[in-house]
PDB file of N, CA and C in Angstrom:
ATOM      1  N   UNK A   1    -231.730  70.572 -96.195  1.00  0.00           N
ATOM      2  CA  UNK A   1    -231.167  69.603 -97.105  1.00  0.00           C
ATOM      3  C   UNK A   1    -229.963  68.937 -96.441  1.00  0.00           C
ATOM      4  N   UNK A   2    -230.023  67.506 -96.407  1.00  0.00           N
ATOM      5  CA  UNK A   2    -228.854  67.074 -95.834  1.00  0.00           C
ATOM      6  C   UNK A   2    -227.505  66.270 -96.719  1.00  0.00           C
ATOM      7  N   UNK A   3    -226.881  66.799 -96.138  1.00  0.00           N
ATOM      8  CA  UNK A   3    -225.079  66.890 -96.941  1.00  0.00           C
ATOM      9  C   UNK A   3    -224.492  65.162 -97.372  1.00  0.00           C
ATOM     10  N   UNK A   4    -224.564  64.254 -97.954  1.00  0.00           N
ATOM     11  CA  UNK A   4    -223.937  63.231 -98.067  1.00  0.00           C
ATOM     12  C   UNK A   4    -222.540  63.284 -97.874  1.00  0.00           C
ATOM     13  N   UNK A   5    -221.956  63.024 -96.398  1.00  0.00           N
ATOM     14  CA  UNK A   5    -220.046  62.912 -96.562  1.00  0.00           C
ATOM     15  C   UNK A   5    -219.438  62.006 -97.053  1.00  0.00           C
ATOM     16  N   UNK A   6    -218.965  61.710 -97.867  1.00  0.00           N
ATOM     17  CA  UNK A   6    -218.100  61.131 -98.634  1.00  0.00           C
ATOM     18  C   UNK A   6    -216.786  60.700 -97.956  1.00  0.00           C
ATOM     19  N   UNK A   7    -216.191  59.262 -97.694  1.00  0.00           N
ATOM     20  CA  UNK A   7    -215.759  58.774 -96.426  1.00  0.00           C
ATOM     21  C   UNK A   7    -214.398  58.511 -97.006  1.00  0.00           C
ATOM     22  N   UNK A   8    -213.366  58.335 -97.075  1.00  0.00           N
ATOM     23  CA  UNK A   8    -212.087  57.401 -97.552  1.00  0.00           C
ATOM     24  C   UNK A   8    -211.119  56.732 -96.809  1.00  0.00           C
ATOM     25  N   UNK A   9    -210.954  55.942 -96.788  1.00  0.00           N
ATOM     26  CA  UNK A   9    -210.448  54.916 -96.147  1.00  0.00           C
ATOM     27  C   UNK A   9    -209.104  54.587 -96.630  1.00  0.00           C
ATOM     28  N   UNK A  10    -208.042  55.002 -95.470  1.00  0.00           N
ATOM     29  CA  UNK A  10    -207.125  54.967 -95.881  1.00  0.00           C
ATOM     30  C   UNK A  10    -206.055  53.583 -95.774  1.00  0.00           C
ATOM     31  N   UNK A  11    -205.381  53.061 -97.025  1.00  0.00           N
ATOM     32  CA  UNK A  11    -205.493  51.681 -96.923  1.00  0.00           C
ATOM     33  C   UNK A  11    -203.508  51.668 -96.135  1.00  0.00           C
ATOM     34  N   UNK A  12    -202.800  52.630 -96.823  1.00  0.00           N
ATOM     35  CA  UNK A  12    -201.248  52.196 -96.843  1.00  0.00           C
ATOM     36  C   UNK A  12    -201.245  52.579 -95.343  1.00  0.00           C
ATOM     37  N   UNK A  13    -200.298  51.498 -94.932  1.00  0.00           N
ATOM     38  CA  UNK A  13    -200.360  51.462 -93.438  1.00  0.00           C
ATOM     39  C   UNK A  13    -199.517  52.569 -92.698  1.00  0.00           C
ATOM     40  N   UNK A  14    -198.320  53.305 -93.925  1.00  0.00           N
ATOM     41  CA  UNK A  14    -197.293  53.707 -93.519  1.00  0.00           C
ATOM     42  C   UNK A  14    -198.105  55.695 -93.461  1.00  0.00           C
ATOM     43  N   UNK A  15    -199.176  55.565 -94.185  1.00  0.00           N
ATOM     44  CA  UNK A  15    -199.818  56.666 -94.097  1.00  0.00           C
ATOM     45  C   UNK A  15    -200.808  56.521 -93.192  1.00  0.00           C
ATOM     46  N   UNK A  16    -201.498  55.775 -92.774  1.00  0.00           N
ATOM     47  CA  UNK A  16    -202.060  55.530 -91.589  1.00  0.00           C
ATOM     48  C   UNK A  16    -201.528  56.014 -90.183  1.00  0.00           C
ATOM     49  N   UNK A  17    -200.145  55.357 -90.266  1.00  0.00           N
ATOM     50  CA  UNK A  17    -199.192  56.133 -89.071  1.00  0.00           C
ATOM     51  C   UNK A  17    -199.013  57.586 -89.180  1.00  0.00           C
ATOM     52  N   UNK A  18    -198.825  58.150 -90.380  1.00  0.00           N
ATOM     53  CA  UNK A  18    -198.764  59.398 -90.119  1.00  0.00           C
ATOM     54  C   UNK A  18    -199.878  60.275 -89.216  1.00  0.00           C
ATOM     55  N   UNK A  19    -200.999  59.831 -90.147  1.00  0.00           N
ATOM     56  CA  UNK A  19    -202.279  60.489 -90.215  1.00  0.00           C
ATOM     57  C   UNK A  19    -202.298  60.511 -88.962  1.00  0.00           C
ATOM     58  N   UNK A  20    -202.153  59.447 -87.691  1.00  0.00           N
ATOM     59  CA  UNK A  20    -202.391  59.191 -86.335  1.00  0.00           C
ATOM     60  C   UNK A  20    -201.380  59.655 -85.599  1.00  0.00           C
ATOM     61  N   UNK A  21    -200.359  59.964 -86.207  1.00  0.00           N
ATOM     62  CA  UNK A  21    -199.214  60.979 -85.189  1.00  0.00           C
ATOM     63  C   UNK A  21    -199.624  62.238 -85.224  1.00  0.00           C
ATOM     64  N   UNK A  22    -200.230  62.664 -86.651  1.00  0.00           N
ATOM     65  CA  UNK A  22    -200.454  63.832 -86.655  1.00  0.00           C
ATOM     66  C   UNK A  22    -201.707  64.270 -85.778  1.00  0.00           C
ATOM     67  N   UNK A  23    -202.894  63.439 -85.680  1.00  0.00           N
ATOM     68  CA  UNK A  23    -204.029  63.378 -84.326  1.00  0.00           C
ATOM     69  C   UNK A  23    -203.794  63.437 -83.016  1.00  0.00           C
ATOM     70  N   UNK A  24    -202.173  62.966 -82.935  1.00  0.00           N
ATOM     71  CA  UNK A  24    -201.990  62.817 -81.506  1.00  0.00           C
ATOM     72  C   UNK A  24    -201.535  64.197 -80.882  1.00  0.00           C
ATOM     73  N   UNK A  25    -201.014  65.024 -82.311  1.00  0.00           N
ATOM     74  CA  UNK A  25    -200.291  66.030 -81.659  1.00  0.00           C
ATOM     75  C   UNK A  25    -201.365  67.788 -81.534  1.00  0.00           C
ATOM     76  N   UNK A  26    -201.436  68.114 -80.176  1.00  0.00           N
ATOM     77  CA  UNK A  26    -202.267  68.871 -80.291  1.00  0.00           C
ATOM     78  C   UNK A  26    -202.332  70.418 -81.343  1.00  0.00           C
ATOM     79  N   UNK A  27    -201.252  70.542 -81.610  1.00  0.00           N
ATOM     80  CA  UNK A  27    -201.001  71.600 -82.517  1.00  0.00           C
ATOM     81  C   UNK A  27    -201.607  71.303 -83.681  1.00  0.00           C
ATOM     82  N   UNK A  28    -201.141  70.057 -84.344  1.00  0.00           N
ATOM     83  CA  UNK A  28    -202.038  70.133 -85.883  1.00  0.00           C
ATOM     84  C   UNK A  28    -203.503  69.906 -85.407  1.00  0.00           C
ATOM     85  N   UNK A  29    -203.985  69.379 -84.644  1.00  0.00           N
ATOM     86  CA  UNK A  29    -205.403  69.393 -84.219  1.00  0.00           C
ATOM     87  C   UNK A  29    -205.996  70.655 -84.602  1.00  0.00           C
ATOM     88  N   UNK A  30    -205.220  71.605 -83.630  1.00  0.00           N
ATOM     89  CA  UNK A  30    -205.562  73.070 -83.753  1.00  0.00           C
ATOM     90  C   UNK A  30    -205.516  73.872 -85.133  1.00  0.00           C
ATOM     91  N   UNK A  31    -204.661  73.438 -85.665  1.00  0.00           N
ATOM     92  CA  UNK A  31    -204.176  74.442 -86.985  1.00  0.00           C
ATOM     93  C   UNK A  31    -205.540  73.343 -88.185  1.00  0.00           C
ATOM     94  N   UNK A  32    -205.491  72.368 -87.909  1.00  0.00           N
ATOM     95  CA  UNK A  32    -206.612  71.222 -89.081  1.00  0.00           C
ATOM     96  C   UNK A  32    -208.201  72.743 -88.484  1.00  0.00           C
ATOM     97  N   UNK A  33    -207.960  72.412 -87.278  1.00  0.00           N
ATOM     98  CA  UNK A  33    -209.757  73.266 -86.848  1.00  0.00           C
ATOM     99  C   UNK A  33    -209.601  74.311 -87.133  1.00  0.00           C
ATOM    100  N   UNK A  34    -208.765  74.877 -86.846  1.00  0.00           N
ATOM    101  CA  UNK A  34    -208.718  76.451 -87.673  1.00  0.00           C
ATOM    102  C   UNK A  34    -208.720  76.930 -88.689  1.00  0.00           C
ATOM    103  N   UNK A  35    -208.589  76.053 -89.702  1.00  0.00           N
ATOM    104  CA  UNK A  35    -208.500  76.356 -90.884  1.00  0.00           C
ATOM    105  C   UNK A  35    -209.469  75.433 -91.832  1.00  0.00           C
ATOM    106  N   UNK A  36    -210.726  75.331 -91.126  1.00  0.00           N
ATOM    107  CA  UNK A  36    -211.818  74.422 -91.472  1.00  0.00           C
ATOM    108  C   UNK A  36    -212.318  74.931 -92.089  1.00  0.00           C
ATOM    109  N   UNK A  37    -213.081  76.233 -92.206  1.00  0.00           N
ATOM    110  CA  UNK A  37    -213.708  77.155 -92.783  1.00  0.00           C
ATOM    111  C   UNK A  37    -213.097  77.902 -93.950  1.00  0.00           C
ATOM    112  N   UNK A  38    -212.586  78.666 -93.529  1.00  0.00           N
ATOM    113  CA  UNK A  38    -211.742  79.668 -94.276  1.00  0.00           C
ATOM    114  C   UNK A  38    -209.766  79.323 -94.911  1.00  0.00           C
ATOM    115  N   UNK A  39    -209.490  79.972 -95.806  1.00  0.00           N
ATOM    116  CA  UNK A  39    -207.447  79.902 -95.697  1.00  0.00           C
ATOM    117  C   UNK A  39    -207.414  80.791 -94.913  1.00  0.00           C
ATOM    118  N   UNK A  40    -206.380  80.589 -94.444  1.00  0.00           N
ATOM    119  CA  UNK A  40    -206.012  81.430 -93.299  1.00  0.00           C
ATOM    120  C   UNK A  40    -204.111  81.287 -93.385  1.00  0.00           C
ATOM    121  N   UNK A  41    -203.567  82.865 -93.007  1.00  0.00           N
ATOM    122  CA  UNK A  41    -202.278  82.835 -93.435  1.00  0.00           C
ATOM    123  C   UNK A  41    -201.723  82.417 -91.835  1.00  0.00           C
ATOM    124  N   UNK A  42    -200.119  82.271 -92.248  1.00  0.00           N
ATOM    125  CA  UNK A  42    -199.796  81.406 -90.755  1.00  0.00           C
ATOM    126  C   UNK A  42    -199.806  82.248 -89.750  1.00  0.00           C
ATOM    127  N   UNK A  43    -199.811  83.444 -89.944  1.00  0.00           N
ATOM    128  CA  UNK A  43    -199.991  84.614 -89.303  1.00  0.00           C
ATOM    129  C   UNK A  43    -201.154  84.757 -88.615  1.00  0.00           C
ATOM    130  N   UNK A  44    -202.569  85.176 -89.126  1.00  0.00           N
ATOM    131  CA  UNK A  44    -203.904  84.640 -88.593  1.00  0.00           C
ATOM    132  C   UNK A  44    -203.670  82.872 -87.974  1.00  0.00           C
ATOM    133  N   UNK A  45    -203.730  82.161 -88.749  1.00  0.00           N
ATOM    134  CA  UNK A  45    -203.786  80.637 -87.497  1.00  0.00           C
ATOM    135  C   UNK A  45    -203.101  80.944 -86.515  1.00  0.00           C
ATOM    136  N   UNK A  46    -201.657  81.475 -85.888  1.00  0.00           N
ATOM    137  CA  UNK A  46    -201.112  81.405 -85.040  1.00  0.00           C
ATOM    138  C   UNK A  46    -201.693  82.766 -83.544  1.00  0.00           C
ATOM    139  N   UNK A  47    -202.607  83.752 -84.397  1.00  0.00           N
ATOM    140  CA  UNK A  47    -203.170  84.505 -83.334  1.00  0.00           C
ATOM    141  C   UNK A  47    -204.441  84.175 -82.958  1.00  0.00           C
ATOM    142  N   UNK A  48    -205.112  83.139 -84.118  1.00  0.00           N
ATOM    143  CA  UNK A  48    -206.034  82.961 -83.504  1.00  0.00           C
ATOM    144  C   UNK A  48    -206.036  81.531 -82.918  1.00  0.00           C
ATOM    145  N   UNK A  49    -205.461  80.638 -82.806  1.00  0.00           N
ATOM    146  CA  UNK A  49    -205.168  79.302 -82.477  1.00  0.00           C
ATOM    147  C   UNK A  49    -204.200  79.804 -81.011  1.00  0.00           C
ATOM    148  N   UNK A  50    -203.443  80.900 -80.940  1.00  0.00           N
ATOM    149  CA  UNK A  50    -202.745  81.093 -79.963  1.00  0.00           C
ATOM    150  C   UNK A  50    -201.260  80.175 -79.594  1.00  0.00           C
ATOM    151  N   UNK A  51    -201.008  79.971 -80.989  1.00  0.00           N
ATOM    152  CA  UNK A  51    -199.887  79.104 -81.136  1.00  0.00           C
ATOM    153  C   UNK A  51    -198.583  80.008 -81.686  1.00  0.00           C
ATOM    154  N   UNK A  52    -197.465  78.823 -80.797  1.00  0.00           N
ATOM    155  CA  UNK A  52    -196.265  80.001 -81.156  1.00  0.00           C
ATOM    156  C   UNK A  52    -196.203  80.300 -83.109  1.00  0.00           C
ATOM    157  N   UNK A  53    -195.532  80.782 -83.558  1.00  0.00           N
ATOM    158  CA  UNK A  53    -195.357  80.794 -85.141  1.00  0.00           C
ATOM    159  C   UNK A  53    -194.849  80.111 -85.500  1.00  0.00           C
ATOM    160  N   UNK A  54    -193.371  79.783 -85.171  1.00  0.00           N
ATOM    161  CA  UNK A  54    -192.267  78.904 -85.073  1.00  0.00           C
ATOM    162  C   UNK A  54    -192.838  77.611 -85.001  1.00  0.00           C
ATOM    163  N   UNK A  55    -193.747  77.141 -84.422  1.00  0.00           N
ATOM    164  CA  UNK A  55    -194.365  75.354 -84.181  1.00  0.00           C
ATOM    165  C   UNK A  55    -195.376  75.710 -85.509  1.00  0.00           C
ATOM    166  N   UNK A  56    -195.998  76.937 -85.431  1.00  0.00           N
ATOM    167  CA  UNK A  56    -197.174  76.733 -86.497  1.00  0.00           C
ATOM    168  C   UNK A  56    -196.463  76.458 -87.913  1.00  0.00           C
ATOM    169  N   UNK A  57    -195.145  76.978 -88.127  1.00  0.00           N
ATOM    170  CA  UNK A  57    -194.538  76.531 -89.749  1.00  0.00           C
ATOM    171  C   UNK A  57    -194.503  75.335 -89.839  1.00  0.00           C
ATOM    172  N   UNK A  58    -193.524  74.656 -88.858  1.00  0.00           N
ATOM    173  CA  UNK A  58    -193.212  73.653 -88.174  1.00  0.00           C
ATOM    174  C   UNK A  58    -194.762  72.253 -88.906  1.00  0.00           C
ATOM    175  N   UNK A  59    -195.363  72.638 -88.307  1.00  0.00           N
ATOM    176  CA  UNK A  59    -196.594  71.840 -88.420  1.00  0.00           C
ATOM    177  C   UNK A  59    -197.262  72.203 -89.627  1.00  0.00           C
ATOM    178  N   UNK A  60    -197.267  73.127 -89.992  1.00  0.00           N
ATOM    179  CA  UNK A  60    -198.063  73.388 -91.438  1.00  0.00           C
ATOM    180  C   UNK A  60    -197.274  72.528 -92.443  1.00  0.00           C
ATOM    181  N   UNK A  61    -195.589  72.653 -92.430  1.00  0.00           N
ATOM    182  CA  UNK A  61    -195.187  71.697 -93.343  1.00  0.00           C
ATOM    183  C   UNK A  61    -195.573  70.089 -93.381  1.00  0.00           C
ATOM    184  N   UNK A  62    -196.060  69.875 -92.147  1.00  0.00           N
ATOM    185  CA  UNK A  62    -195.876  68.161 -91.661  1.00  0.00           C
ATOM    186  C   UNK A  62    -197.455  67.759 -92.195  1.00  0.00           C
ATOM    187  N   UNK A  63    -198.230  68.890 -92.032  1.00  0.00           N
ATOM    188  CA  UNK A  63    -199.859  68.864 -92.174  1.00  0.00           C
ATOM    189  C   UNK A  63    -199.914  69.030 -93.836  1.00  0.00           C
ATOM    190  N   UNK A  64    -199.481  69.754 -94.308  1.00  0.00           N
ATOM    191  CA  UNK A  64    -199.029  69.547 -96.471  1.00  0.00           C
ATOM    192  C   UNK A  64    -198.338  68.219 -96.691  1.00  0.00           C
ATOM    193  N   UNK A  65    -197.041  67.967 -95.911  1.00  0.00           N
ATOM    194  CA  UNK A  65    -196.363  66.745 -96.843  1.00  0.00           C
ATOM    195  C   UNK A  65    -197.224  65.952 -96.442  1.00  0.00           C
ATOM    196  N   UNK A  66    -198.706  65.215 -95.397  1.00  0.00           N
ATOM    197  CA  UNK A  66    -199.007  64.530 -95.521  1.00  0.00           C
ATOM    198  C   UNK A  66    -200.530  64.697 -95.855  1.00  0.00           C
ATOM    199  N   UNK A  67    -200.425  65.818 -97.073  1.00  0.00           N
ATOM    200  CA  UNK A  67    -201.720  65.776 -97.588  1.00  0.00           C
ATOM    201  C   UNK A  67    -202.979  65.877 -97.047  1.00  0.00           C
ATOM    202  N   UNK A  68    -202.625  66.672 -95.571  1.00  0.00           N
ATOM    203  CA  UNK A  68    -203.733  66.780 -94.941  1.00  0.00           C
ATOM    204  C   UNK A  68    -204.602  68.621 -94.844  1.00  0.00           C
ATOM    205  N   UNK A  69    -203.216  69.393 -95.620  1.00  0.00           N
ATOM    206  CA  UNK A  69    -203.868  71.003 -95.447  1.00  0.00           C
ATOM    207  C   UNK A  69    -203.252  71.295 -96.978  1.00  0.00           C
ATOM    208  N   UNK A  70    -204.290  72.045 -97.760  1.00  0.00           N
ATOM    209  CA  UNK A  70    -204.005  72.234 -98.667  1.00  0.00           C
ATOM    210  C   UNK A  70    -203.258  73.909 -98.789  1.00  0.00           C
ATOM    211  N   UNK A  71    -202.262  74.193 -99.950  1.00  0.00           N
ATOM    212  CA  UNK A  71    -202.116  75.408 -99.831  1.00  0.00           C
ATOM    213  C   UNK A  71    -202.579  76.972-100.962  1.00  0.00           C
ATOM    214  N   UNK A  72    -202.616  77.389-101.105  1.00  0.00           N
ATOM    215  CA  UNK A  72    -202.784  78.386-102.105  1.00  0.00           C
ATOM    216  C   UNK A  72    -201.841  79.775-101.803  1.00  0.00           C
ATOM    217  N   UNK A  73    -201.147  80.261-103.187  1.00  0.00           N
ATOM    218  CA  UNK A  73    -200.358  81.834-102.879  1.00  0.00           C
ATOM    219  C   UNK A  73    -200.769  82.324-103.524  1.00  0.00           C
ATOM    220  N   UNK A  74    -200.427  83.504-103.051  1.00  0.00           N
ATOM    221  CA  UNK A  74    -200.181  84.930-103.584  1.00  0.00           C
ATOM    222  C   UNK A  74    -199.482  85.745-103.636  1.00  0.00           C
ATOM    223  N   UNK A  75    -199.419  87.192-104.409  1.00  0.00           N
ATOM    224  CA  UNK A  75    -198.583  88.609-104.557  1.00  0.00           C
ATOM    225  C   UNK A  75    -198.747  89.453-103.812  1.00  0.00           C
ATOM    226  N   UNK A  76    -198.691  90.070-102.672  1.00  0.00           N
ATOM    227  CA  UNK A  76    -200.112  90.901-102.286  1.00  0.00           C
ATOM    228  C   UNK A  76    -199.238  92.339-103.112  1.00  0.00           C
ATOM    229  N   UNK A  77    -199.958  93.392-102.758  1.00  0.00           N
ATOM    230  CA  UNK A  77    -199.774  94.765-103.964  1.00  0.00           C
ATOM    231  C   UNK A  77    -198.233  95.123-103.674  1.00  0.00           C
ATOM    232  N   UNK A  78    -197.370  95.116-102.498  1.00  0.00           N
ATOM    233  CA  UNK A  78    -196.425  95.288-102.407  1.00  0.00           C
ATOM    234  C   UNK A  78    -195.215  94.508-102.640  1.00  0.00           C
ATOM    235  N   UNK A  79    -195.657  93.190-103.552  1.00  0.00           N
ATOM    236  CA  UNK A  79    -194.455  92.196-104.478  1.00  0.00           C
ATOM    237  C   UNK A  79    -194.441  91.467-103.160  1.00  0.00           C
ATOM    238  N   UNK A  80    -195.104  91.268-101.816  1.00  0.00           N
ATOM    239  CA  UNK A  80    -194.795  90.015-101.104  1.00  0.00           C
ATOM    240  C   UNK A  80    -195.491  89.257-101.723  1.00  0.00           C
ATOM    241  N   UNK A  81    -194.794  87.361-101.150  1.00  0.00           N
ATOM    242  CA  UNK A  81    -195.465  86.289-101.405  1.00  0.00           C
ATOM    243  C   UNK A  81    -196.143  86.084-100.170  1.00  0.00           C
ATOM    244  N   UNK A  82    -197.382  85.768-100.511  1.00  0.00           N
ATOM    245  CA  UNK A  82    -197.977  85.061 -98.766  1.00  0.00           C
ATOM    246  C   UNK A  82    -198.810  83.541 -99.990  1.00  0.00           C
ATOM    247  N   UNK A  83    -198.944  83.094 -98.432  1.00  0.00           N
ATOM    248  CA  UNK A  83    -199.625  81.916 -98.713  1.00  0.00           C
ATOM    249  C   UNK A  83    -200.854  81.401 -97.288  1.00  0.00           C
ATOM    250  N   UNK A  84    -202.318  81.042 -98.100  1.00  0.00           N
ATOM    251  CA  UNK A  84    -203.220  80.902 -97.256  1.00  0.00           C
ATOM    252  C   UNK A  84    -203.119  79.086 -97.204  1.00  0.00           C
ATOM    253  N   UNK A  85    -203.528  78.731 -95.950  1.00  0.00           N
ATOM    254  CA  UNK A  85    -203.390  77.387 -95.790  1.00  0.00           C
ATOM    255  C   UNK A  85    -205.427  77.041 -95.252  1.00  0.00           C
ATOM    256  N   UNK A  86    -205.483  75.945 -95.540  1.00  0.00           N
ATOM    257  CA  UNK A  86    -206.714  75.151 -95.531  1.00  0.00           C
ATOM    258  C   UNK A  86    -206.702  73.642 -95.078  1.00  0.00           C
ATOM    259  N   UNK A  87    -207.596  73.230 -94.190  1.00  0.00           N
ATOM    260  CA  UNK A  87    -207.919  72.041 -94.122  1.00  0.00           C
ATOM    261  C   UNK A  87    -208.907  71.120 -94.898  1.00  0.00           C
ATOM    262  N   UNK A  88    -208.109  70.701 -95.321  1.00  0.00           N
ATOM    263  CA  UNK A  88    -208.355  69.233 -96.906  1.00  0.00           C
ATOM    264  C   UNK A  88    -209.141  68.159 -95.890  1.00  0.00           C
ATOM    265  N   UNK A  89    -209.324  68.456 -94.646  1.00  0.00           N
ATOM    266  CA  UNK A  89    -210.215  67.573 -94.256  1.00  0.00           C
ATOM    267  C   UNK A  89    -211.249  67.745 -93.108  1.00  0.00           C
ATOM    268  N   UNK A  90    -211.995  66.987 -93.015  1.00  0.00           N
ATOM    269  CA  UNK A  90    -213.400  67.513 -92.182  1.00  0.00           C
ATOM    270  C   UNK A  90    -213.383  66.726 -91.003  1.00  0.00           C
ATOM    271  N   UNK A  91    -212.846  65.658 -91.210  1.00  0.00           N
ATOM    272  CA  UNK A  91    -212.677  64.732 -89.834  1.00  0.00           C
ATOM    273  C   UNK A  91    -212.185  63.481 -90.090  1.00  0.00           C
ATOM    274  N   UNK A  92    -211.554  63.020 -88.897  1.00  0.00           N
ATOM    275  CA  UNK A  92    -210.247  61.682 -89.268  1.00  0.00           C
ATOM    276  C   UNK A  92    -211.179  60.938 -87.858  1.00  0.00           C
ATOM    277  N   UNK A  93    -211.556  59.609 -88.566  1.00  0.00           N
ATOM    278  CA  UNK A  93    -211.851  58.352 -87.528  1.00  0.00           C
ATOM    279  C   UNK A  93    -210.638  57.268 -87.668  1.00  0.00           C
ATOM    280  N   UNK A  94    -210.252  57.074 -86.504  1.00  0.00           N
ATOM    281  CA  UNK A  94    -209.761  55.551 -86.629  1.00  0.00           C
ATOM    282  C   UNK A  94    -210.077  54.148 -85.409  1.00  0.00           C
ATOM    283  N   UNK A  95    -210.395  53.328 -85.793  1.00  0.00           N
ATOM    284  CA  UNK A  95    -210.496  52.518 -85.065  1.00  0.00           C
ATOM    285  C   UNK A  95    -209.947  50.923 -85.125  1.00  0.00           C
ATOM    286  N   UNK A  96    -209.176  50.037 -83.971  1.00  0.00           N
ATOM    287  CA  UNK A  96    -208.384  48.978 -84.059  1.00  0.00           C
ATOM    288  C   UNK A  96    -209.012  48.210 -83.354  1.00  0.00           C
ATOM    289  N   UNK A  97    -209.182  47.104 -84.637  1.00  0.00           N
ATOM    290  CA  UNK A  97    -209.677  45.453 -83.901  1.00  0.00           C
ATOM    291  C   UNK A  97    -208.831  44.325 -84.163  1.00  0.00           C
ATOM    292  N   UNK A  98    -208.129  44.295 -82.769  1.00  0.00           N
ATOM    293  CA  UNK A  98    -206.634  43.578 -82.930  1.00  0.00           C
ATOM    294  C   UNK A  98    -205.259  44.057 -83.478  1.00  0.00           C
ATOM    295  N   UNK A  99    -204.701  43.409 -84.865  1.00  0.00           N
ATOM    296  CA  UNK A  99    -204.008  44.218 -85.553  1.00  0.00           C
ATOM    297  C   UNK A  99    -204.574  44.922 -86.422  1.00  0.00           C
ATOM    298  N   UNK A 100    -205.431  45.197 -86.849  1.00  0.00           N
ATOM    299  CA  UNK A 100    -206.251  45.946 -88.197  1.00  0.00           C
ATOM    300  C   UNK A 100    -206.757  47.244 -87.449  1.00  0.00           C
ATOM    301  N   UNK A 101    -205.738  47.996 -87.764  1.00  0.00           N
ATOM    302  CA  UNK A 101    -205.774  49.664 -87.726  1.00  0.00           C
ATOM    303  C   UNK A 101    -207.366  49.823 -88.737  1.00  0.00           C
ATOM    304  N   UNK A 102    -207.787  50.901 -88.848  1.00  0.00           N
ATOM    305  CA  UNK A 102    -208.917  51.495 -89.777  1.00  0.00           C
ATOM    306  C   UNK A 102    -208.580  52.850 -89.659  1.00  0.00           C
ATOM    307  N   UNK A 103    -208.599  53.801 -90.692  1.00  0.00           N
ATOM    308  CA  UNK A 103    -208.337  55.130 -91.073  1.00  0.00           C
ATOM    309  C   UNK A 103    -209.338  55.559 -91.309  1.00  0.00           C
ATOM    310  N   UNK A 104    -210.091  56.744 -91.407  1.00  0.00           N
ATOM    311  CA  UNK A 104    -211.200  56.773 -92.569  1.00  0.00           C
ATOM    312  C   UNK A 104    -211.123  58.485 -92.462  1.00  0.00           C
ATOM    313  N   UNK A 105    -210.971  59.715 -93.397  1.00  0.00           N
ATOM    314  CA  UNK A 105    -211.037  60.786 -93.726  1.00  0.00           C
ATOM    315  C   UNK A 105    -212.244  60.920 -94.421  1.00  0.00           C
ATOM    316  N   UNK A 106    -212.882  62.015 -93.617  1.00  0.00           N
ATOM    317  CA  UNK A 106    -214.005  62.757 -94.467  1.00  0.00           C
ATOM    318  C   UNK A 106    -213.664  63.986 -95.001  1.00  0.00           C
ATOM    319  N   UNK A 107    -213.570  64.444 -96.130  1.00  0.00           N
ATOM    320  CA  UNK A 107    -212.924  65.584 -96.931  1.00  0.00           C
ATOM    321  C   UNK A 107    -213.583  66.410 -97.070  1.00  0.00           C
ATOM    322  N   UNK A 108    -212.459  67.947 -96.883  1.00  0.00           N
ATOM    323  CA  UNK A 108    -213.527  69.241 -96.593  1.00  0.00           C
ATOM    324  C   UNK A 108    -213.902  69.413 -98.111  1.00  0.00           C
ATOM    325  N   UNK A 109    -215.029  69.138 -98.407  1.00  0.00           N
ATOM    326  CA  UNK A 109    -215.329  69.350 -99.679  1.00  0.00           C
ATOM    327  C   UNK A 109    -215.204  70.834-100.019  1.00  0.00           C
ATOM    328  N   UNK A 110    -215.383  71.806 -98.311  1.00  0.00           N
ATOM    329  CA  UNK A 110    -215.243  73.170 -99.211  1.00  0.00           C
ATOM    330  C   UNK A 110    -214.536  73.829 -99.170  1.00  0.00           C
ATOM    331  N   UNK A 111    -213.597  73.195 -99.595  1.00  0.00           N
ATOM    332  CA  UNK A 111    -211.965  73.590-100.053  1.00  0.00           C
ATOM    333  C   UNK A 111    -212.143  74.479-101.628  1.00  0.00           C
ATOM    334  N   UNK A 112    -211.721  76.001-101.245  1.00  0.00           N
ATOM    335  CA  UNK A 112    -211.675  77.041-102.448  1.00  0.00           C
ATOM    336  C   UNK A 112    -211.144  76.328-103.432  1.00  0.00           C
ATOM    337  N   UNK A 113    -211.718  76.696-104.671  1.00  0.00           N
ATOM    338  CA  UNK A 113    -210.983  76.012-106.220  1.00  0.00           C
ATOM    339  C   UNK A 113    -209.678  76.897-106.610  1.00  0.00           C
ATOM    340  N   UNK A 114    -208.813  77.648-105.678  1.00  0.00           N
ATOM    341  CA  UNK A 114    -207.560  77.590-105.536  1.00  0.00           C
ATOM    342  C   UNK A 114    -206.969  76.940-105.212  1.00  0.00           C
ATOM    343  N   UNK A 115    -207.180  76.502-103.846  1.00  0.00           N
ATOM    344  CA  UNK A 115    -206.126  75.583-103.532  1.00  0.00           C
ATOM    345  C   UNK A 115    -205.957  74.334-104.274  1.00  0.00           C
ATOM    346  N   UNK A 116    -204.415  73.621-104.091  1.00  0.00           N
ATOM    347  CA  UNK A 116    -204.543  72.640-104.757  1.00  0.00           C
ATOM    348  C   UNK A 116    -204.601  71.226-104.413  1.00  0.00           C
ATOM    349  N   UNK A 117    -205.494  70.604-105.512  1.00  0.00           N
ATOM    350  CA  UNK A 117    -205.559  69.159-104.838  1.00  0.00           C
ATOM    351  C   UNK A 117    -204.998  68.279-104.459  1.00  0.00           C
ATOM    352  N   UNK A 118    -203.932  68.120-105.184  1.00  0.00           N
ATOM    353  CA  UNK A 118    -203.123  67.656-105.203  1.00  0.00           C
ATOM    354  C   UNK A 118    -201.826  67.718-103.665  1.00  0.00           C
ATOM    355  N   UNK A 119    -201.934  68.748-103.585  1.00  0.00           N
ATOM    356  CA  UNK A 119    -200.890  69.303-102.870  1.00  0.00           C
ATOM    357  C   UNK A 119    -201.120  69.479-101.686  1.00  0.00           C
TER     358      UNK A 119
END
């Protein structure tokens, strides 16, 4: 059975720039692919991505404020908070003819019904 992706096109230009700084930089690359599948705490992304921790916070915040990794928390049994992070997206095209940037996000549709959408 084949999957219909659902495409969005991102119009504000000033989010456009983000979206494409954030492509350029190889760390969120890594932390967006790693966390394609599964949440994963920053702890797991950073051993299995092989990234320092310190850049992985670093970037997890920059990859949420621009709505590109979603988050979800928790308690675990001993009163800590943790929090699993996810990629809200499946793949970023862009392409420029002249001045007209083009954005276009395909969304990980299988993003757990924890995390939030919004966020």
């Amino acid at each position: 059975m084949q999957t219909i992706q659902q495409t969005r096109k991102i119009e504000d230009d000033s989010r456009k720039e983000a979206i494409l700084d954030i492509m350029s930089d190889k760390y969120c690359r890594k932390i967006l692919n790693t966390t394609l599948d599964k949440p994963m705490s920053a702890m797991e992304i950073a051993r299995e991505s092989k990234i320092p921790i310190s850049t992985i916070y670093r970037r997890l915040q920059n990859l949420h404020d621009n709505k590109l990794l979603g988050i979800s928390g928790s308690i675990s049994e001993d009163g800590k908070k943790y929090f699993l992070y996810k990629s809200k997206v499946k793949a970023i095209s862009a392409s420029c003819n002249g001045n007209d940037v083009q954005v276009n996000i395909v969304p990980n549709i299988g993003l757990s019904t924890n995390l939030e959408a919004n966020h």
